[in-house]
PDB file of N, CA and C in Angstrom:
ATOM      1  N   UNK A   1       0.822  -1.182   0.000  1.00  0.00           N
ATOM      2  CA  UNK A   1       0.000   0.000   0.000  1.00  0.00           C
ATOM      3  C   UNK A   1       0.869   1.250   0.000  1.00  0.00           C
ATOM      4  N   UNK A   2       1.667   0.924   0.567  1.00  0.00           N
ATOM      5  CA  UNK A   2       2.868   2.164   0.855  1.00  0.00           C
ATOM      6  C   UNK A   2       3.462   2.175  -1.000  1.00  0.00           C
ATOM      7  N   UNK A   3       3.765   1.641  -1.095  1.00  0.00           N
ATOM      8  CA  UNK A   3       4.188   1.749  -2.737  1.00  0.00           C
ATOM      9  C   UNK A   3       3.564   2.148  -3.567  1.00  0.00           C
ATOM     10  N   UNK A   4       2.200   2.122  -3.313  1.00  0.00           N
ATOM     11  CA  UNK A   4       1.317   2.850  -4.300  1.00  0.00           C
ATOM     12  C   UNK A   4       1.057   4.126  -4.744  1.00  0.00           C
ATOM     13  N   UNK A   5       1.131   4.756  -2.942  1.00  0.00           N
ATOM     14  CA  UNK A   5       1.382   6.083  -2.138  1.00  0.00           C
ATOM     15  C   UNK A   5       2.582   7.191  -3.313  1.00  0.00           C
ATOM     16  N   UNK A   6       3.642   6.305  -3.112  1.00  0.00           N
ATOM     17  CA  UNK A   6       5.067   6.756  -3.652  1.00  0.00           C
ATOM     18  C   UNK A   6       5.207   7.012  -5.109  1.00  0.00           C
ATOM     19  N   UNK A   7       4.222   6.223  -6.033  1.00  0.00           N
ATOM     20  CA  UNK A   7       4.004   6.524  -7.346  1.00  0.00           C
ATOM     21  C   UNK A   7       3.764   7.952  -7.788  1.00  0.00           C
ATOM     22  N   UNK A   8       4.096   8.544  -8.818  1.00  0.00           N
ATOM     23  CA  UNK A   8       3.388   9.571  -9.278  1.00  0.00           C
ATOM     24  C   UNK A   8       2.567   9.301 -10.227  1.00  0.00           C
ATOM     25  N   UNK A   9       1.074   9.401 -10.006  1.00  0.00           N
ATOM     26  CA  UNK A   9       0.145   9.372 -11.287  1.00  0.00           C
ATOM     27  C   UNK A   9       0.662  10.716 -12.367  1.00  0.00           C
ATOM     28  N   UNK A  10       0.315  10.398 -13.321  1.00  0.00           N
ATOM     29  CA  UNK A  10       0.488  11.466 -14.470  1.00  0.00           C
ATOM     30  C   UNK A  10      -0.690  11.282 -15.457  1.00  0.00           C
ATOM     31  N   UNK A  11      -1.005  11.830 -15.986  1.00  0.00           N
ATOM     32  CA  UNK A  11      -2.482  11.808 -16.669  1.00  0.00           C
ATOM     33  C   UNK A  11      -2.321  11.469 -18.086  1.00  0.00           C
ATOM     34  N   UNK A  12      -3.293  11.085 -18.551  1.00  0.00           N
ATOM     35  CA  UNK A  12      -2.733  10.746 -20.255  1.00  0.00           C
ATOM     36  C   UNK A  12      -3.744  11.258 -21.041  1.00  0.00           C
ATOM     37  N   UNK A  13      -3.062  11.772 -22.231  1.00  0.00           N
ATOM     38  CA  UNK A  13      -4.012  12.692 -22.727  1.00  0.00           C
ATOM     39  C   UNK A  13      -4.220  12.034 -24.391  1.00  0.00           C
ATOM     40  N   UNK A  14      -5.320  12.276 -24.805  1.00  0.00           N
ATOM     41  CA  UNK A  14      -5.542  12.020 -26.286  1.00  0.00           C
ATOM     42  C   UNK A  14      -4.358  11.610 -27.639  1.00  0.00           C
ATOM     43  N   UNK A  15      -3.642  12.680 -27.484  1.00  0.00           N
ATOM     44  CA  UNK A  15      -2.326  13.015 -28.268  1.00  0.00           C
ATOM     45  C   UNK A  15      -1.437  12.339 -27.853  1.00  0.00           C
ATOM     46  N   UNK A  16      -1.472  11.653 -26.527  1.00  0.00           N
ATOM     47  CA  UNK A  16      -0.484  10.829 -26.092  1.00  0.00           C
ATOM     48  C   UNK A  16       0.514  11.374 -25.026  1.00  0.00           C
ATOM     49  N   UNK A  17       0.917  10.621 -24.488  1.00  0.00           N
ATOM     50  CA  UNK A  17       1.973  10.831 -22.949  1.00  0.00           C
ATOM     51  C   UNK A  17       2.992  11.744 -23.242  1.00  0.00           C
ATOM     52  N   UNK A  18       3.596  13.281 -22.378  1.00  0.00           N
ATOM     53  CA  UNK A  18       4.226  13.529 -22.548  1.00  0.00           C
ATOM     54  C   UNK A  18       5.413  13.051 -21.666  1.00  0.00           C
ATOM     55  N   UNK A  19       6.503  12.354 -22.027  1.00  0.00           N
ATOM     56  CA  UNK A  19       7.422  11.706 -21.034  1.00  0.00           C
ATOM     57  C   UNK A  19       8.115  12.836 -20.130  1.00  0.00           C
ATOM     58  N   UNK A  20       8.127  12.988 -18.693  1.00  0.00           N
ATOM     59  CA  UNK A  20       8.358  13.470 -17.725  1.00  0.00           C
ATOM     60  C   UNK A  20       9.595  12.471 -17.314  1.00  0.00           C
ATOM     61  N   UNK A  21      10.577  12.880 -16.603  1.00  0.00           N
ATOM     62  CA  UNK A  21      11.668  12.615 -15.986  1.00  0.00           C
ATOM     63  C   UNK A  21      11.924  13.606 -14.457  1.00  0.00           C
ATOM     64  N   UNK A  22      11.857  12.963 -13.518  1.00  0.00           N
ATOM     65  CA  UNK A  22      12.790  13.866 -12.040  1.00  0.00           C
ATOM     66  C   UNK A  22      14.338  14.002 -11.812  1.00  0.00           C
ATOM     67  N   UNK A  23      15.059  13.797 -12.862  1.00  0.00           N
ATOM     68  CA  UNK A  23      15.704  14.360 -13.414  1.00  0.00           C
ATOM     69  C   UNK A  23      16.478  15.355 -13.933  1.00  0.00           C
ATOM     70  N   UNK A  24      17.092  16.219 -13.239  1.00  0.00           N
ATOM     71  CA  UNK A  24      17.528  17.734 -13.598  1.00  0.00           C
ATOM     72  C   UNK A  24      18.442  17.636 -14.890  1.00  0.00           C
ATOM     73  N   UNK A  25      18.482  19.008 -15.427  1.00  0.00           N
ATOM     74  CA  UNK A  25      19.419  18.708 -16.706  1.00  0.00           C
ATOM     75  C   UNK A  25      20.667  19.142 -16.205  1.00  0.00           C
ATOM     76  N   UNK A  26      21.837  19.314 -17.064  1.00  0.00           N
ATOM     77  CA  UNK A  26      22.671  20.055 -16.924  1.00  0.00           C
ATOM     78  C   UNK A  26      22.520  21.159 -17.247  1.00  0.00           C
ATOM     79  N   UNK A  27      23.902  22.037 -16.586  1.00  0.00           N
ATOM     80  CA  UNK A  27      23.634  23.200 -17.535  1.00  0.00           C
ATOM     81  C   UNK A  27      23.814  23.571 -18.784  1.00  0.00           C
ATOM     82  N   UNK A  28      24.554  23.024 -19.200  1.00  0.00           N
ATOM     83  CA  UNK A  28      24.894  23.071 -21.281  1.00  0.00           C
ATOM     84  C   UNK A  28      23.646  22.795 -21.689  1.00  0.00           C
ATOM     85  N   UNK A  29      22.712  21.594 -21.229  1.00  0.00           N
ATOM     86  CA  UNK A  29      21.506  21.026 -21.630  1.00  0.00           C
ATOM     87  C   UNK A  29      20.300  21.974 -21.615  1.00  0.00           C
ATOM     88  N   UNK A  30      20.581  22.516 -19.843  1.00  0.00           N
ATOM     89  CA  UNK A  30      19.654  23.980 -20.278  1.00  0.00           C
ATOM     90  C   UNK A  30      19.845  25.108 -20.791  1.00  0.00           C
ATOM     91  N   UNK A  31      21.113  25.525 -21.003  1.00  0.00           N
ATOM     92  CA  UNK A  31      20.980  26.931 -21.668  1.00  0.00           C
ATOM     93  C   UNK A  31      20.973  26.296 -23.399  1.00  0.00           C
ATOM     94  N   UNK A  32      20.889  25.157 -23.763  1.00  0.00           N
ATOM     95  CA  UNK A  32      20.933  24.806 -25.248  1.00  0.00           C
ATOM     96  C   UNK A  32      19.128  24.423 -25.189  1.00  0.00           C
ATOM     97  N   UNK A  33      18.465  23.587 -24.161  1.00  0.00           N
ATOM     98  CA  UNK A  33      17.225  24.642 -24.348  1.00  0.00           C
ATOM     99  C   UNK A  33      16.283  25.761 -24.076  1.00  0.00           C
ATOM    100  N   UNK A  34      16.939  26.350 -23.319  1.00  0.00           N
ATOM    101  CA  UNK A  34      16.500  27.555 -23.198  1.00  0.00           C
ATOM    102  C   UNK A  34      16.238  28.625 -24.790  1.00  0.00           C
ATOM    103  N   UNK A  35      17.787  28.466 -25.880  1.00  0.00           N
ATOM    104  CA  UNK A  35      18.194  28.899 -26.741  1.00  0.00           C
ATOM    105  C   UNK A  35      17.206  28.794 -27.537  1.00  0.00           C
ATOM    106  N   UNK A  36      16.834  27.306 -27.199  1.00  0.00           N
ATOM    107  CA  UNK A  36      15.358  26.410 -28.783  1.00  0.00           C
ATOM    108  C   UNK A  36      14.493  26.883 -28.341  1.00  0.00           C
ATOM    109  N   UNK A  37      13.801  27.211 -27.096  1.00  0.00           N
ATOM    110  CA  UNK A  37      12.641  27.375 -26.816  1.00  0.00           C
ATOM    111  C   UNK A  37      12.511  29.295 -26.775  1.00  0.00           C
ATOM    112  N   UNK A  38      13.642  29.899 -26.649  1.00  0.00           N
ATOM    113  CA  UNK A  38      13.968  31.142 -27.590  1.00  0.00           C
ATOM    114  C   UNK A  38      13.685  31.413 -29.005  1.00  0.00           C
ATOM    115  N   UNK A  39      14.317  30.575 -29.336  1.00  0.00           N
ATOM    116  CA  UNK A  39      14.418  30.790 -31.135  1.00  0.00           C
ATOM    117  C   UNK A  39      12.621  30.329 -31.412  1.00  0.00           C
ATOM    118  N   UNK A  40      12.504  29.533 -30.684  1.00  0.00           N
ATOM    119  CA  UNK A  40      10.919  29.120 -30.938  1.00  0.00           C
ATOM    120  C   UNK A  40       9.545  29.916 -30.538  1.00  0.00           C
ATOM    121  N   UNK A  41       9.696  30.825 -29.577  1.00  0.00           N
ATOM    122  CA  UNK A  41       9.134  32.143 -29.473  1.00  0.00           C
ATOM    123  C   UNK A  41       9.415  33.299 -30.641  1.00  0.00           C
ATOM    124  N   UNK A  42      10.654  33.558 -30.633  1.00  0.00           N
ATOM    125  CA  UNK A  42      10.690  34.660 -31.691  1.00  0.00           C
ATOM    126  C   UNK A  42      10.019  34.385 -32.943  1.00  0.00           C
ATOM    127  N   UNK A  43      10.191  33.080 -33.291  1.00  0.00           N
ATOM    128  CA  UNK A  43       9.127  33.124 -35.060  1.00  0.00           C
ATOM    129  C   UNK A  43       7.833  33.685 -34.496  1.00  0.00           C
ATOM    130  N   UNK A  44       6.970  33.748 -33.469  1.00  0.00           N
ATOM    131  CA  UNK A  44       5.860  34.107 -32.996  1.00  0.00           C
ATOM    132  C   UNK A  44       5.490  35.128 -33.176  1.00  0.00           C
ATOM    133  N   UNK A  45       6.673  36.356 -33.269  1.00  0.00           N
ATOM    134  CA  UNK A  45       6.675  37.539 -32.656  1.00  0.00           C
ATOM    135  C   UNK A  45       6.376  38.214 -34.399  1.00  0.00           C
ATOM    136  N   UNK A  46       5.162  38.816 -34.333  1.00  0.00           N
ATOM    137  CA  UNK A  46       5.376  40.038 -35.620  1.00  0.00           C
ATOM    138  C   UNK A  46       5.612  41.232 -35.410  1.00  0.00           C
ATOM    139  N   UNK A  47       6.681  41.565 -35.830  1.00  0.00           N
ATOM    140  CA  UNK A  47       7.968  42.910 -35.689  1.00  0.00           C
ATOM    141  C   UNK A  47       6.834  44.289 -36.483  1.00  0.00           C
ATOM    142  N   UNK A  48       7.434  45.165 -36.122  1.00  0.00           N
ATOM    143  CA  UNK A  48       6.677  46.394 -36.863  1.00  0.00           C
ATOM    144  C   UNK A  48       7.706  46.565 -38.161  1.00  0.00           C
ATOM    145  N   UNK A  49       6.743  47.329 -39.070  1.00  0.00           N
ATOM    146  CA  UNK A  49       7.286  47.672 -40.149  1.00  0.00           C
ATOM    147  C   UNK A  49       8.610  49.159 -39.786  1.00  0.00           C
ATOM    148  N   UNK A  50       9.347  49.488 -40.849  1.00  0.00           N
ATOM    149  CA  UNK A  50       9.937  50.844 -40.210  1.00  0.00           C
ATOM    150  C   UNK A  50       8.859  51.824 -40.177  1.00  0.00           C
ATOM    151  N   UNK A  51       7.988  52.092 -40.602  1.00  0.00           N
ATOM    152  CA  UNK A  51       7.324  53.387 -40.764  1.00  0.00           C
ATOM    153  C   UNK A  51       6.286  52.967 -39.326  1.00  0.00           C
ATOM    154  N   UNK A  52       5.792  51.694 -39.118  1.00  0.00           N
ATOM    155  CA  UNK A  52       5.429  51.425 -37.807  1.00  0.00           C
ATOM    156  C   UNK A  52       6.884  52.009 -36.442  1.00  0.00           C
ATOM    157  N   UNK A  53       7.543  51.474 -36.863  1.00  0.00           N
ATOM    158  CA  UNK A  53       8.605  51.658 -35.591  1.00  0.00           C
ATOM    159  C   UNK A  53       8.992  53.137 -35.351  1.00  0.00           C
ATOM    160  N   UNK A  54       8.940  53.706 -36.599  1.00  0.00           N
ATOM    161  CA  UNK A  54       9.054  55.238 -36.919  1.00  0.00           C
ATOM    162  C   UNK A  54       8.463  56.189 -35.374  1.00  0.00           C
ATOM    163  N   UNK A  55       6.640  55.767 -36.207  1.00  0.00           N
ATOM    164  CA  UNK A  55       6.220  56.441 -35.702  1.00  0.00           C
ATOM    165  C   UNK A  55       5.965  56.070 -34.064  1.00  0.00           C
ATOM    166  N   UNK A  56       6.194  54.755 -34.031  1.00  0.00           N
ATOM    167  CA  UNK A  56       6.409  53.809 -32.031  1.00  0.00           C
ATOM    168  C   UNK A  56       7.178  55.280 -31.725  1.00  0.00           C
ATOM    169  N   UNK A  57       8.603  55.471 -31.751  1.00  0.00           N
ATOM    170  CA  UNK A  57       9.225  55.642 -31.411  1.00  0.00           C
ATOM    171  C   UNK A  57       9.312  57.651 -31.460  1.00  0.00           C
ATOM    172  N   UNK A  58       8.251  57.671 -32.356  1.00  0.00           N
ATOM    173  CA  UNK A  58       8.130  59.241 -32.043  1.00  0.00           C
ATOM    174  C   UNK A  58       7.142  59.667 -31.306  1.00  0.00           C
ATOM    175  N   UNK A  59       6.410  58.953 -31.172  1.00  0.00           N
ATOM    176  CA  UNK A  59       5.169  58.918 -30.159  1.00  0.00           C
ATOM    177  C   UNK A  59       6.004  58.900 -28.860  1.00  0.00           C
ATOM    178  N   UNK A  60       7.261  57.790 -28.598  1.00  0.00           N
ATOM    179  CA  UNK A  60       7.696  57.693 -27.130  1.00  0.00           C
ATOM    180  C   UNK A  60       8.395  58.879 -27.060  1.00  0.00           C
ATOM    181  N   UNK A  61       9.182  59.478 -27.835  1.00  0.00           N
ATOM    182  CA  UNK A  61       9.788  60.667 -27.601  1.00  0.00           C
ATOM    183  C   UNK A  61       9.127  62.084 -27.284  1.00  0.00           C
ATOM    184  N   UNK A  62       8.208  62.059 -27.897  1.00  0.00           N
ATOM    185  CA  UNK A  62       7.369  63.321 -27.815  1.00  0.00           C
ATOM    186  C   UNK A  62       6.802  62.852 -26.614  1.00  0.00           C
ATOM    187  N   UNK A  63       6.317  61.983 -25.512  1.00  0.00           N
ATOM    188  CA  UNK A  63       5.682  61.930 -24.458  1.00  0.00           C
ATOM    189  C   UNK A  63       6.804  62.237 -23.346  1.00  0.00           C
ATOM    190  N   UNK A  64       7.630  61.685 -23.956  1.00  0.00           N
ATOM    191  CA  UNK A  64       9.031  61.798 -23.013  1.00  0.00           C
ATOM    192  C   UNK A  64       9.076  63.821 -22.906  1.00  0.00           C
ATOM    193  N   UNK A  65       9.476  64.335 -24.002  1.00  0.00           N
ATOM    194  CA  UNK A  65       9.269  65.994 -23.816  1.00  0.00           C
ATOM    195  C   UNK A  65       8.269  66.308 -22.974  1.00  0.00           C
ATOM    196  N   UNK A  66       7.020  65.997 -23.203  1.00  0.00           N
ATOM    197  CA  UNK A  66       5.858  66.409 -22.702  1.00  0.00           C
ATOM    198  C   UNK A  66       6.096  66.144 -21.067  1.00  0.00           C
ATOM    199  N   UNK A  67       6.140  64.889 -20.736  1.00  0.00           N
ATOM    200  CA  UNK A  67       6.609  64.998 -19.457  1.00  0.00           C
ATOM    201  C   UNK A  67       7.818  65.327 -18.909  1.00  0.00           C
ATOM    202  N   UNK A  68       9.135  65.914 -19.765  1.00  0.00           N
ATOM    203  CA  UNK A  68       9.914  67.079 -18.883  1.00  0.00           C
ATOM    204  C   UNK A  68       9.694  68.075 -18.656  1.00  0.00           C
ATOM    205  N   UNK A  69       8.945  68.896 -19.519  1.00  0.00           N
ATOM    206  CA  UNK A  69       8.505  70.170 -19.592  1.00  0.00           C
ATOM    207  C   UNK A  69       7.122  69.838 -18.458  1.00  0.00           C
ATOM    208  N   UNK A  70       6.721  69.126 -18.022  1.00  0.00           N
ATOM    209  CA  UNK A  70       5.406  69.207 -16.725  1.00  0.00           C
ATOM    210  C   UNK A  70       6.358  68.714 -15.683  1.00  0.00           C
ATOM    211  N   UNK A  71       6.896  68.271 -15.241  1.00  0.00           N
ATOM    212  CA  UNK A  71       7.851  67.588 -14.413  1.00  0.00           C
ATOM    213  C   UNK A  71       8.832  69.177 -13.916  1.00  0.00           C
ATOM    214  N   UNK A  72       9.254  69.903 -14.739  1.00  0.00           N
ATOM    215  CA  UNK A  72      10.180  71.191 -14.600  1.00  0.00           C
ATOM    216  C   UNK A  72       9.429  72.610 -14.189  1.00  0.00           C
ATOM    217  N   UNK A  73       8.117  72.289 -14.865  1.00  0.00           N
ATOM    218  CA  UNK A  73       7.278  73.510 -14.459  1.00  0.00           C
ATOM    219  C   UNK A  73       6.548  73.456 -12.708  1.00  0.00           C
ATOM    220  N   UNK A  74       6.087  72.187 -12.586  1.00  0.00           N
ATOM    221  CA  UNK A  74       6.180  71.498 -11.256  1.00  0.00           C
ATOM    222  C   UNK A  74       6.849  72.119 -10.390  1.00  0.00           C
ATOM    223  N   UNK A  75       8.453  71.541 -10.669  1.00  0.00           N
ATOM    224  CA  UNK A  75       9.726  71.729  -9.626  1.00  0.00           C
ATOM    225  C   UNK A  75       9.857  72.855  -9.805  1.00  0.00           C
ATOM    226  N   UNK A  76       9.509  74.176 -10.804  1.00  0.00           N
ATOM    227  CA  UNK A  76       9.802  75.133 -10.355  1.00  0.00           C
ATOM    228  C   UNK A  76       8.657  76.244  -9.738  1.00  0.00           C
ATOM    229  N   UNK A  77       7.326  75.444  -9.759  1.00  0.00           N
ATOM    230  CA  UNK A  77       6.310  76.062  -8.972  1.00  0.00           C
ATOM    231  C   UNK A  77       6.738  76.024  -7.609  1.00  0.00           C
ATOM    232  N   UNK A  78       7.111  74.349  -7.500  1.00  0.00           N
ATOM    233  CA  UNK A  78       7.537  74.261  -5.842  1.00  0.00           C
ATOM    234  C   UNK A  78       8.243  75.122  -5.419  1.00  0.00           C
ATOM    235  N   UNK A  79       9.526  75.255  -6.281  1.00  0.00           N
ATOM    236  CA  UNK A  79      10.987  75.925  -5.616  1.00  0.00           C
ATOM    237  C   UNK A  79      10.523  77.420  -5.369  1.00  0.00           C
ATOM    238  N   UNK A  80       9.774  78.306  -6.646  1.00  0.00           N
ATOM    239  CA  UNK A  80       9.139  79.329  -5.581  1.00  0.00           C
ATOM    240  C   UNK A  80       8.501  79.236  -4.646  1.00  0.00           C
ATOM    241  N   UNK A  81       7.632  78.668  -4.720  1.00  0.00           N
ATOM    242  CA  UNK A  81       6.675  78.583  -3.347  1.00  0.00           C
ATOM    243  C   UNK A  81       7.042  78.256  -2.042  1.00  0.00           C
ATOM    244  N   UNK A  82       8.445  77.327  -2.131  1.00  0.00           N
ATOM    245  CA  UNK A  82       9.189  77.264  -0.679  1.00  0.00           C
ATOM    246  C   UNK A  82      10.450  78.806  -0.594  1.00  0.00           C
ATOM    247  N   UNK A  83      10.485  79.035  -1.674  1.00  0.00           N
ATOM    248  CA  UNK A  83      11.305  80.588  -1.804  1.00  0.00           C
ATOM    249  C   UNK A  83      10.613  81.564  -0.459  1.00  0.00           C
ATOM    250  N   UNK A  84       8.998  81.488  -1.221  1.00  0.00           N
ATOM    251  CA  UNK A  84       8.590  82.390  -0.689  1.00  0.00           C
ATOM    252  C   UNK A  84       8.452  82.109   0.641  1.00  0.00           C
ATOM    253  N   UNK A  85       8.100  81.245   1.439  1.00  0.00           N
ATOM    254  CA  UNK A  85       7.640  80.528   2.345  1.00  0.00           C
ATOM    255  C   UNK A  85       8.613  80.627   3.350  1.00  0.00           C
ATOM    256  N   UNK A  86       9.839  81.142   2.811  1.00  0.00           N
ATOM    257  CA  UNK A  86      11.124  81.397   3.748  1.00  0.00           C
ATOM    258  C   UNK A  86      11.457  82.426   3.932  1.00  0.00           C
ATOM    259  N   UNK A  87      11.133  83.090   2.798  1.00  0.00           N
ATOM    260  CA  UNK A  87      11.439  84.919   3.430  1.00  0.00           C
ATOM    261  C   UNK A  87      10.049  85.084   3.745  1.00  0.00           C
ATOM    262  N   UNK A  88       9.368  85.069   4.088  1.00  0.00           N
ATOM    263  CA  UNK A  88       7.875  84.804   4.737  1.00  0.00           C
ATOM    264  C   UNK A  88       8.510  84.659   5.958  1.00  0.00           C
ATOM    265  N   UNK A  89       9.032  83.758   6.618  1.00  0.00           N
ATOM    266  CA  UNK A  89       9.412  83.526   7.897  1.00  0.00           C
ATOM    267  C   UNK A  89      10.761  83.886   8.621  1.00  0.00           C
ATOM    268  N   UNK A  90      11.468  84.393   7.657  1.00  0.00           N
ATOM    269  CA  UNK A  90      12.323  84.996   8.142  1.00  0.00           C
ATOM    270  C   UNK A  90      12.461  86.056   8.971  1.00  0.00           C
ATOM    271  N   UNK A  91      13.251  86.323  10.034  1.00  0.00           N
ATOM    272  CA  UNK A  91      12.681  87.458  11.221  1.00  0.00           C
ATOM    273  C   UNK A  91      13.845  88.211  11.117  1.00  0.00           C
ATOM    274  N   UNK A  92      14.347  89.625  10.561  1.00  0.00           N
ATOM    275  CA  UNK A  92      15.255  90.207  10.822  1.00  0.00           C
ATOM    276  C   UNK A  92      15.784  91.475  10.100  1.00  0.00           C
TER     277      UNK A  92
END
């Protein structure tokens, strides 16, 4: 009964058993599949055209401006406002 316990069930599917091993790989073994199962994602991937990437990339830039110029007007609302806030309290 105890032996039965110790088994691992694994399920079987239509298409057939995928063979499982407890087993670790090496490392050459995994970074050579890591590499396949890399290369096997990227065919997946549809890339932009240039005039797509063009405009990706002018869209990120122009948001990038947009938020230095709000980010600077900000820091320099603050920096007066603690300006003032000090010769305000200054006694002398």
């Amino acid at each position: 009964m105890a032996e039965n316990e110790n088994k691992a069930v694994t399920p079987q599917s239509k298409g057939g058993a995928v063979k499982r091993t407890n087993e670790k790989l090496g490392f050459f073994a995994r970074v050579k599949k890591w590499f396949r199962e890399m290369r096997s994602e990227l065919k997946k991937v549809v890339w932009p055209t240039p005039r797509q990437f063009g405009k990706n990339t002018g869209v990120a830039l122009g948001m990038m401006a947009l938020s230095a110029v709000v980010l600077w007007g900000f820091d320099s609302l603050a920096s007066a406002l603690v300006s003032a806030l000090l010769k305000l309290t200054q006694v002398g």
